[in-house]
Protein backbone atom coordinates (compact mmCIF):
# COMPACT_ATOMS: atom_id res chain seq x y z
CA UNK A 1 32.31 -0.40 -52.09
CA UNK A 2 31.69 -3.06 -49.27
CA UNK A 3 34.53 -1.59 -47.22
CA UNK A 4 33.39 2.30 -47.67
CA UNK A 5 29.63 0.68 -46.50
CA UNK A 6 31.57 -1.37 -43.37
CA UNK A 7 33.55 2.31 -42.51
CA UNK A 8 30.01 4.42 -42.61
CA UNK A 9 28.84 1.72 -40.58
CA UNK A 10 30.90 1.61 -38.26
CA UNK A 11 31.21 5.17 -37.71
CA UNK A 12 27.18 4.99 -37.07
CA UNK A 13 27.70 2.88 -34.88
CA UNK A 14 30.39 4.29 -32.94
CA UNK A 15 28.55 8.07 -32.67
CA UNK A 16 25.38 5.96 -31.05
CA UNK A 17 27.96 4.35 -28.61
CA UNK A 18 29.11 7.97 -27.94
CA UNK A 19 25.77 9.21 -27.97
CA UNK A 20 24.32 6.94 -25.78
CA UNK A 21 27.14 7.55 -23.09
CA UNK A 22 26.43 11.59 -23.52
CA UNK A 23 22.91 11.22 -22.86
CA UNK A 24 23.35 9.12 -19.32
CA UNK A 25 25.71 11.76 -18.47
CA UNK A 26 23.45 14.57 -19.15
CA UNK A 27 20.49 12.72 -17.65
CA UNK A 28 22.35 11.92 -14.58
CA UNK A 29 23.48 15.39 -13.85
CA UNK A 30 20.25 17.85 -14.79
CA UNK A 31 18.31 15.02 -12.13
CA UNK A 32 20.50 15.97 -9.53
CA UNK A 33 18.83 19.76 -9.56
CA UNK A 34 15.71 18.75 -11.46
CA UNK A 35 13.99 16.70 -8.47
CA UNK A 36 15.16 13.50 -9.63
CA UNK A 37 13.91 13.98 -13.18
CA UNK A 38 16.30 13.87 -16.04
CA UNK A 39 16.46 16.55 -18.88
CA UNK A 40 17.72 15.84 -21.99
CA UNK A 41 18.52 18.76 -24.85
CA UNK A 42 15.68 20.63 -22.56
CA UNK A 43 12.82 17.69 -22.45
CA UNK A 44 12.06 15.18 -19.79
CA UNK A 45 11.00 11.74 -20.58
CA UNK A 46 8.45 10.01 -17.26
CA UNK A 47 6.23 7.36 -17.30
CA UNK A 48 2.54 7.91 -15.73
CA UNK A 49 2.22 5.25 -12.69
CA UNK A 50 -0.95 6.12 -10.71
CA UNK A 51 -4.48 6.53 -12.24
CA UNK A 52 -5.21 10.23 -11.05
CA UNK A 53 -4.96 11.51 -14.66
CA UNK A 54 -7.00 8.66 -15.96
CA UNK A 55 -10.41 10.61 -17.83
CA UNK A 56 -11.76 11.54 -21.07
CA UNK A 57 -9.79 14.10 -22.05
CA UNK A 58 -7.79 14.59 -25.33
CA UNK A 59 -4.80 14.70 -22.99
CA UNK A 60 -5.65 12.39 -19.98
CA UNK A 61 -3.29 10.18 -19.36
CA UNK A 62 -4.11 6.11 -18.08
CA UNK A 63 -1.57 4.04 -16.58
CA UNK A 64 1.40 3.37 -18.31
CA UNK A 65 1.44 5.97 -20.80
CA UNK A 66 4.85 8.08 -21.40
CA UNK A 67 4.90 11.65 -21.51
CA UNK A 68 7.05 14.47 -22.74
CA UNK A 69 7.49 17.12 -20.91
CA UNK A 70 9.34 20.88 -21.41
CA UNK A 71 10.00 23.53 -18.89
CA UNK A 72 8.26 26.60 -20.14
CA UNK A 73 8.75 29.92 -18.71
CA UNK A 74 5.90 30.25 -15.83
CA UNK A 75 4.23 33.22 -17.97
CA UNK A 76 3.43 30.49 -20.40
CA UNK A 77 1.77 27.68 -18.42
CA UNK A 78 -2.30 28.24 -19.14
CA UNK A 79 -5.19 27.06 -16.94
CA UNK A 80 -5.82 23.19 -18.38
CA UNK A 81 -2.58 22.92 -19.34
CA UNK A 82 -0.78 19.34 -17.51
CA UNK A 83 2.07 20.21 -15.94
CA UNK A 84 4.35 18.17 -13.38
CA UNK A 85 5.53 19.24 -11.00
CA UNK A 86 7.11 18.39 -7.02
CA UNK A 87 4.40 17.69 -4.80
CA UNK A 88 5.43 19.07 -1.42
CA UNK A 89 2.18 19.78 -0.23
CA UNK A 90 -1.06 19.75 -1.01
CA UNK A 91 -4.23 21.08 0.13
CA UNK A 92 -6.45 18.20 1.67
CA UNK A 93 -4.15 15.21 1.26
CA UNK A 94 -1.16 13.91 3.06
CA UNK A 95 1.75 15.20 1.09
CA UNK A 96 3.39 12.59 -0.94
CA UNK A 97 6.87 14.32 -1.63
CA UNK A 98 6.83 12.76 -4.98
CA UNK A 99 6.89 14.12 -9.15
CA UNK A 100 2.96 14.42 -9.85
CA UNK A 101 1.23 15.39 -13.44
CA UNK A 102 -1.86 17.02 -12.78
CA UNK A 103 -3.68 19.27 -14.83
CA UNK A 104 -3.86 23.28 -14.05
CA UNK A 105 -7.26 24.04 -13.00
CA UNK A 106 -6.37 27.55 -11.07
CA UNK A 107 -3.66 30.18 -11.28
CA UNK A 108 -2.41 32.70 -8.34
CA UNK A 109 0.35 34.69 -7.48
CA UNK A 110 2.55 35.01 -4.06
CA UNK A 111 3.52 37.55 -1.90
CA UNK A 112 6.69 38.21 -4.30
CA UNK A 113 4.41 38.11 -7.87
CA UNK A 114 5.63 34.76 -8.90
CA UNK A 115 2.35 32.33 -9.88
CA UNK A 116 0.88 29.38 -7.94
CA UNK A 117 -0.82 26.99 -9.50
CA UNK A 118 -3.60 24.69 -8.48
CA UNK A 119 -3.74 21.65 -9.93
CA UNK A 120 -5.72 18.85 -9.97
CA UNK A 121 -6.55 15.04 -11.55
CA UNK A 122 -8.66 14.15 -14.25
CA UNK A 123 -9.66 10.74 -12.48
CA UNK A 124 -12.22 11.72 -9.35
CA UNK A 125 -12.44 8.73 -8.34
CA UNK A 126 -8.23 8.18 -8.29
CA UNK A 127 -6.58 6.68 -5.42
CA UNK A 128 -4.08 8.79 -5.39
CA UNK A 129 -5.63 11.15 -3.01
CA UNK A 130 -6.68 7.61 -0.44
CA UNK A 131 -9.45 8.49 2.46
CA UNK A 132 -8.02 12.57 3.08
CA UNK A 133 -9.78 13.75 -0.08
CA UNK A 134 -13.71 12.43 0.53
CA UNK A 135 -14.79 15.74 2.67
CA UNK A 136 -13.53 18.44 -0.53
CA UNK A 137 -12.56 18.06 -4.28
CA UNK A 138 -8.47 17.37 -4.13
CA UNK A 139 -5.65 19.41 -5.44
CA UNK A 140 -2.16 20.65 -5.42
CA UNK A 141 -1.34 23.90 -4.67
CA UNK A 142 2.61 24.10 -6.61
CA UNK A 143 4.46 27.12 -6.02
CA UNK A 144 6.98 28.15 -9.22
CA UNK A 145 10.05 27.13 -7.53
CA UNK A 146 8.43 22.85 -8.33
CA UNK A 147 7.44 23.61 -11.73
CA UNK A 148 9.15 20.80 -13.39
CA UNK A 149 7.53 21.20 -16.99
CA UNK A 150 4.43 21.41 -19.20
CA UNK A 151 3.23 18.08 -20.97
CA UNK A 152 4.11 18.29 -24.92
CA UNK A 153 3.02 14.90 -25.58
CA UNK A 154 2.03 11.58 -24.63
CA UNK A 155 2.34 8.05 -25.88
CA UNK A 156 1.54 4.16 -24.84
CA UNK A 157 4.37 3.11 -27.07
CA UNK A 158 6.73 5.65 -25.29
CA UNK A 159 5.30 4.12 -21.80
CA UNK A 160 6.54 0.76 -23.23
CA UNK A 161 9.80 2.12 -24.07
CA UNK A 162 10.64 4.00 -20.89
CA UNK A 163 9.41 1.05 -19.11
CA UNK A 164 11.99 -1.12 -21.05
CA UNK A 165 14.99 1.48 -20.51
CA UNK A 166 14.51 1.59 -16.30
CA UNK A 167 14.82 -2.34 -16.53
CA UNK A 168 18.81 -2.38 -15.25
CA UNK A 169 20.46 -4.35 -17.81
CA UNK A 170 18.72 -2.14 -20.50
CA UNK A 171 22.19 0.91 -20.91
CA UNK A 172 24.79 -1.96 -20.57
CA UNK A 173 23.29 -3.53 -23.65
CA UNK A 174 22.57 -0.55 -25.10
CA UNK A 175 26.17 0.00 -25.66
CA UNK A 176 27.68 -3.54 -25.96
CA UNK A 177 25.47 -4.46 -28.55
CA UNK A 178 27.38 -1.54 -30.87
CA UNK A 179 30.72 -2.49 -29.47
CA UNK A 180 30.12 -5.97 -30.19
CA UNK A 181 28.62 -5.16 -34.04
CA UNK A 182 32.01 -2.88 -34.47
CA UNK A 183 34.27 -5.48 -32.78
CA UNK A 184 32.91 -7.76 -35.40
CA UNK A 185 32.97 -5.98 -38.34
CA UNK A 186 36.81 -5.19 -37.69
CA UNK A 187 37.30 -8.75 -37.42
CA UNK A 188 35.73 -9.47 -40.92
CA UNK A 189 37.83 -6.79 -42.30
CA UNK A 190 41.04 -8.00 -41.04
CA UNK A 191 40.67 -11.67 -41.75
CA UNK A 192 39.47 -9.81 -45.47
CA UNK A 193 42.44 -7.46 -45.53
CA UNK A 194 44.88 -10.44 -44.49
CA UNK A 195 43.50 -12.86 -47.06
CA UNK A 196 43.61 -10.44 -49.72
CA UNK A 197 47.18 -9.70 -48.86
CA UNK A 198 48.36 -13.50 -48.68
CA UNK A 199 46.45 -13.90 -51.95
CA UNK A 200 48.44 -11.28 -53.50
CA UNK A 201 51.65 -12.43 -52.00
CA UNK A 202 51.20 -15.86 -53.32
CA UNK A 203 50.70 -14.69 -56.82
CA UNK A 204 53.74 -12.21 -56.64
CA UNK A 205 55.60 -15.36 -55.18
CA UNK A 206 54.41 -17.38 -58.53
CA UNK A 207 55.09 -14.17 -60.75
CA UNK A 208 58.90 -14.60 -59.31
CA UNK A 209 59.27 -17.72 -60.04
CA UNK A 210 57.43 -17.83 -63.40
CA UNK A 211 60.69 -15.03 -63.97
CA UNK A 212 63.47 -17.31 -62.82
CA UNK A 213 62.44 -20.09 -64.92
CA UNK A 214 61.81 -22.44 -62.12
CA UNK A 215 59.12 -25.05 -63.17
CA UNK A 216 56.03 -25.17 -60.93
CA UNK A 217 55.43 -28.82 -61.45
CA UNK A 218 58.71 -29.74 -59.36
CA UNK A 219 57.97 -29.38 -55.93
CA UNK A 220 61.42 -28.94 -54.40
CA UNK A 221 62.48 -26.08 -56.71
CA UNK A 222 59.36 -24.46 -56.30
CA UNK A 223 59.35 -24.63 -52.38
CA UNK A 224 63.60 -23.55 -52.32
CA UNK A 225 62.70 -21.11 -54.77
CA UNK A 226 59.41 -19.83 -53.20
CA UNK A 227 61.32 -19.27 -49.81
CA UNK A 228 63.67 -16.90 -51.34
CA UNK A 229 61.10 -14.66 -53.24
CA UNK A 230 59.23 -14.40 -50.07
CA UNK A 231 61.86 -13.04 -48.32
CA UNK A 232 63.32 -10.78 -51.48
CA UNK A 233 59.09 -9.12 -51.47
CA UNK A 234 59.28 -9.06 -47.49
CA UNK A 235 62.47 -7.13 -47.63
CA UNK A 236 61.00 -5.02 -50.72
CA UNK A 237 57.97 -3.96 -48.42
CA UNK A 238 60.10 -3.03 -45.93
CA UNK A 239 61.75 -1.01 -47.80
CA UNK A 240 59.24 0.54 -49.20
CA UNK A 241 57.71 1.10 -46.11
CA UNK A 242 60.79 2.62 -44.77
CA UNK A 243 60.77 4.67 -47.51
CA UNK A 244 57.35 6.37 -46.87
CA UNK A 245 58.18 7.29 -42.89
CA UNK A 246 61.45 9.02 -44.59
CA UNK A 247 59.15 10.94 -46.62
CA UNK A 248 56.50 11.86 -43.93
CA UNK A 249 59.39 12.79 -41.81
CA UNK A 250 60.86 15.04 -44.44
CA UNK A 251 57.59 16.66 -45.04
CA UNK A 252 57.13 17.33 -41.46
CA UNK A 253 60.14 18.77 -41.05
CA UNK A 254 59.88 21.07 -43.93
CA UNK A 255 56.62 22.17 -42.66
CA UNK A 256 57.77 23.04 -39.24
CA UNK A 257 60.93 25.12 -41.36
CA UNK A 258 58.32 27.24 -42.99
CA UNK A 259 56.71 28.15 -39.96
């Protein structure tokens, strides 16, 4: 039973490691054509770094605070819906030509039919905007093609977490602590295995010699005697062993006769 639990186990363990590698791999990828923002089975994980969505909302979002975010088709996104998007330009602000959430407050359409939105922060008194924004009330006007993704959720625990997995050494541990935890576990299970084996050896030694007649309270006998049986259930193994790639070999070849 302990060795089915150590197998399970360590096949956990060894779909995380595996898992863990396909999601860096996927992440790294969908940022290269996502504005530096990785996508994951269609969701974005981001942490919230200024205070322009700081407010009193349901969904306002302070300082630190993770987010989930989806990319919806643009028929979808509603006015007061928080979206992120790439801010490449924005109405009375110097452009910051970075990944903004700000809440919808306006929707328009282009020359071509596809929507603009214009966004804006729940925090009016943010300093995201700094000095640009005191003559008019700020916002973001975001063409379709940097729509990044609507906000599903938000969490403070997720902030803590996605603050955690950005810290460098974070992926490397990640996945050594797994290899480490399997490494170990094979260990036990060899040293187990082995023990179990030599155990078993010993009494098959004792069983041989209980057979010859040799008494086990003189030393020398035993130890001549012991040498030999070793060697007669070393060469039986063998044998045996030999015995069982004949038979897979036979079976394989039969197999490939059929076909």
């Amino acid at each position: 039973m302990k060795k089915i639990i150590s197998r399970i186990f360590t096949v956990v363990l060894s779909v995380l490691i595996v898992f863990l590698l396909f999601c860096q791999v996927m992440m790294t990828i969908s940022s290269k054509n996502n504005y530096g923002v990785s996508s994951i089975f269609g969701y974005s994980f981001l942490r919230v770094s200024t205070d322009s969505m700081v407010g009193d909302n349901p969904d306002s979002l302070p300082v630190g605070t993770g987010i989930v975010i989806k990319k919806e088709n643009l028929s979808d996104v509603q006015i007061n819906d928080v979206i992120t998007f790439y801010d490449v330009e924005t109405a009375y602000a110097t452009p910051t030509n970075a990944v903004v959430t700000h809440r919808v407050g306006g929707i328009d359409t282009d020359a071509d039919g596809n929507p603009i939105f214009y966004c804006y922060g729940d925090n009016k008194n943010t300093s995201y905007w700094g000095d640009s924004a005191t003559a008019h009330e700020p916002y973001n006007i975001v063409h379709s093609e940097y729509y990044i993704g609507t906000v599903q959720w938000h969490s403070d625990s997720l902030g803590s977490f996605l603050n955690l997995t950005m810290q460098t050494w974070f992926m490397p541990v990640a996945v050594l602590i797994p290899l480490f935890l399997i490494a170990g576990i094979s260990g036990v299970e060899l040293l187990t295995e082995g023990r179990k084996n030599q155990k078993a050896q010993d009494q098959a030694v004792k069983d041989e010699l209980v057979k010859a007649g040799i008494d086990l309270n003189d030393e020398a006998a035993v130890y001549k005697y012991s040498e030999k049986a070793r060697y007669k259930l070393e060469m039986k193994e063998e044998l045996e062993k030999t015995k069982e790639e004949e038979k897979k070999r036979l079976k394989k070849e039969l197999r490939k006769g059929k076909k």
